[in-house]
Protein backbone atom coordinates (compact mmCIF):
# COMPACT_ATOMS: atom_id res chain seq x y z
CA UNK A 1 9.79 -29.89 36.07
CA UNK A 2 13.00 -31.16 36.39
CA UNK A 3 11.95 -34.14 38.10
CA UNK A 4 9.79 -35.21 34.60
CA UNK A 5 12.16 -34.38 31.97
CA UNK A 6 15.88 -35.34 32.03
CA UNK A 7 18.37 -33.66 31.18
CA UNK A 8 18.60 -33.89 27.22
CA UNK A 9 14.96 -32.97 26.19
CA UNK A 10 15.99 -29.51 28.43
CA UNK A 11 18.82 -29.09 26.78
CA UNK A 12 16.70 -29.47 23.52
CA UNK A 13 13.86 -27.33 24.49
CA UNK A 14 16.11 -24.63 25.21
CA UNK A 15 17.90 -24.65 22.07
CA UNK A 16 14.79 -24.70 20.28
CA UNK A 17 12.95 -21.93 22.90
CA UNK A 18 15.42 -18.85 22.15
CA UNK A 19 15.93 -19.05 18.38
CA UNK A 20 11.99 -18.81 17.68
CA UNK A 21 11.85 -16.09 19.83
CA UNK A 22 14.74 -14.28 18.59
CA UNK A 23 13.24 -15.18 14.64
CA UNK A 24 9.80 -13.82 16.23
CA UNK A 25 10.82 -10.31 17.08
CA UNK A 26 13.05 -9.82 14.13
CA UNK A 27 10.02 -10.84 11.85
CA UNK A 28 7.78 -8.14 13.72
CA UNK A 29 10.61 -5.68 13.76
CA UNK A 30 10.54 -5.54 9.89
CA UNK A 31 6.87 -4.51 9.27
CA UNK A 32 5.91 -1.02 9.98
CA UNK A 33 3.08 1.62 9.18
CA UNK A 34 3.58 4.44 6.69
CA UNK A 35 0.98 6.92 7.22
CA UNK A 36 0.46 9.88 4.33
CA UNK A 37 -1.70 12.34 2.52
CA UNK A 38 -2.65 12.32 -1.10
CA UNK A 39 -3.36 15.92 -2.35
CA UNK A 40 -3.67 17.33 -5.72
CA UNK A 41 -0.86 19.56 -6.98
CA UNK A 42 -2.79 22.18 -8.31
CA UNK A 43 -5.09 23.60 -5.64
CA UNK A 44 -3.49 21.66 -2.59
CA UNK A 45 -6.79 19.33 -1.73
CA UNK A 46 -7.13 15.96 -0.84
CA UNK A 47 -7.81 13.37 -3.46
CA UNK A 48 -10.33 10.99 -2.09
CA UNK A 49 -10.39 7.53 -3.29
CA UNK A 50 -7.13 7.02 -4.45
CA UNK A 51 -5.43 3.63 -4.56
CA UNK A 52 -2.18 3.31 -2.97
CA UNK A 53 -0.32 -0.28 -3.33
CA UNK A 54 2.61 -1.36 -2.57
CA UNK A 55 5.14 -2.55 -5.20
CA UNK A 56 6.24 -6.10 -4.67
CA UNK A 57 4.00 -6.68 -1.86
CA UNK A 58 -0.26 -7.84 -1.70
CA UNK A 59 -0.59 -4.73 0.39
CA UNK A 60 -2.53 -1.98 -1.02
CA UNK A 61 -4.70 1.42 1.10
CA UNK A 62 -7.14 3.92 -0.18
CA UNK A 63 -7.50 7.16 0.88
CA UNK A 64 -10.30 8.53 3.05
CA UNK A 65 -11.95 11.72 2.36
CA UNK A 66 -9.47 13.92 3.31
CA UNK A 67 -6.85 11.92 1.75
CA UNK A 68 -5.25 10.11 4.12
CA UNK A 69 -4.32 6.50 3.98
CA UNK A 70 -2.33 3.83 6.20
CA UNK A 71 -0.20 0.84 4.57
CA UNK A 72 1.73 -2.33 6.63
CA UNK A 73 4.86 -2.27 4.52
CA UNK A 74 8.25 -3.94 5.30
CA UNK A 75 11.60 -2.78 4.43
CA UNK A 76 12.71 -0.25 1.73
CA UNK A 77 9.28 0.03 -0.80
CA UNK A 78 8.05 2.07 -3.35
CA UNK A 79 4.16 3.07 -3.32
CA UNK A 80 2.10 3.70 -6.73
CA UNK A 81 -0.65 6.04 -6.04
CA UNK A 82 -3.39 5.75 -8.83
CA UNK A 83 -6.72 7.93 -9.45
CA UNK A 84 -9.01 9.13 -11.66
CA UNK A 85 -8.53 12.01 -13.05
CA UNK A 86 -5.19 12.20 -12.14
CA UNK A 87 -1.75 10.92 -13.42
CA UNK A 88 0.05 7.40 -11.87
CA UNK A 89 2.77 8.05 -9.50
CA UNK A 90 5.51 6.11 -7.64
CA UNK A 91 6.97 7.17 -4.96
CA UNK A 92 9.92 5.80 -2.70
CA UNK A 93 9.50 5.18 0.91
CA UNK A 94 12.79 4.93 2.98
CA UNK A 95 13.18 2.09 6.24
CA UNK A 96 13.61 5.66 8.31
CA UNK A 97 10.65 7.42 6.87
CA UNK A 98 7.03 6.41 8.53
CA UNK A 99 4.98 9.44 6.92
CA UNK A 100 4.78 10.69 3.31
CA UNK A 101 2.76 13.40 1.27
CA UNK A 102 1.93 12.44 -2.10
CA UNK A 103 0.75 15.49 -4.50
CA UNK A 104 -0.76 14.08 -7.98
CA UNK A 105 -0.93 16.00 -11.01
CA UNK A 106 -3.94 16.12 -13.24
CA UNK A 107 -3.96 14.03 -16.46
CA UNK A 108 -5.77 16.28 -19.38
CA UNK A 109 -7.36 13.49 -21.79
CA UNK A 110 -9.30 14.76 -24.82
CA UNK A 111 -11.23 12.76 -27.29
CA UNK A 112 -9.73 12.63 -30.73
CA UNK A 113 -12.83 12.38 -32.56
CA UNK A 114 -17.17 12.39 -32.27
CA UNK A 115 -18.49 9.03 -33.18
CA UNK A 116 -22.17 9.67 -33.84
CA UNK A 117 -24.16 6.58 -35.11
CA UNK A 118 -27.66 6.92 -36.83
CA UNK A 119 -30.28 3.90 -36.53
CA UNK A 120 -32.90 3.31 -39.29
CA UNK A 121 -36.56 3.79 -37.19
CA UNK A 122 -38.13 1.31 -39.40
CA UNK A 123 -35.89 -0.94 -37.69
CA UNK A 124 -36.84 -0.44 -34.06
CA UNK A 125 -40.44 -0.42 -34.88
């Protein structure tokens, strides 16, 4: 090799070699997998289904049936954990911290009123 290149395109692919490599691992070295549970904090069980995102980031899970989930997340990030039934939650994730358990209370909705709506037959017929 040194024969076909001289000495200043060397020079230049070494310069160039190390600092993408060095940008490479740092890039990989940021991303890393937070694994948790979403249960209900009432009885204990796992919610199935929910949605967990993460804030700031197009990265978003949902849980399998026994409520666990996995999310690619970089940094320091919060999660929101959504599902029906059950109130929104976010929770913060810190760079040390690579598993989580996420209990969701339940959200009591009632209807404030009946709406009942009468049809003349003559109408439909």
């Amino acid at each position: 090799m040194r024969k076909f290149l001289p000495n200043t395109m060397r020079k230049f692919l070494r310069l160039i070699t190390v600092p993408l490599l060095l940008l490479g691992l740092v890039a990989s070295a940021q991303t890393r997998t937070i694994k948790g549970q979403v249960v209900s904090a009432t009885d204990g069980k796992a919610v199935a289904g929910a949605t967990i995102s993460v804030n700031g980031q197009k990265v978003s899970a949902i849980a399998s049936e026994d409520g666990t989930f996995t999310v690619n997340a970089s940094g320091n990030v919060s999660l929101t954990v959504k599902s029906v039934g059950f109130a929104n939650q976010t929770v913060s994730v810190a760079g040390t911290q690579n598993t989580i358990k996420v209990s969701l209370t339940e959200e009591s909705s009632q209807l404030n009123g009946c709406w009942n709506t009468k049809f003349n037959q003559s109408f439909f017929n």
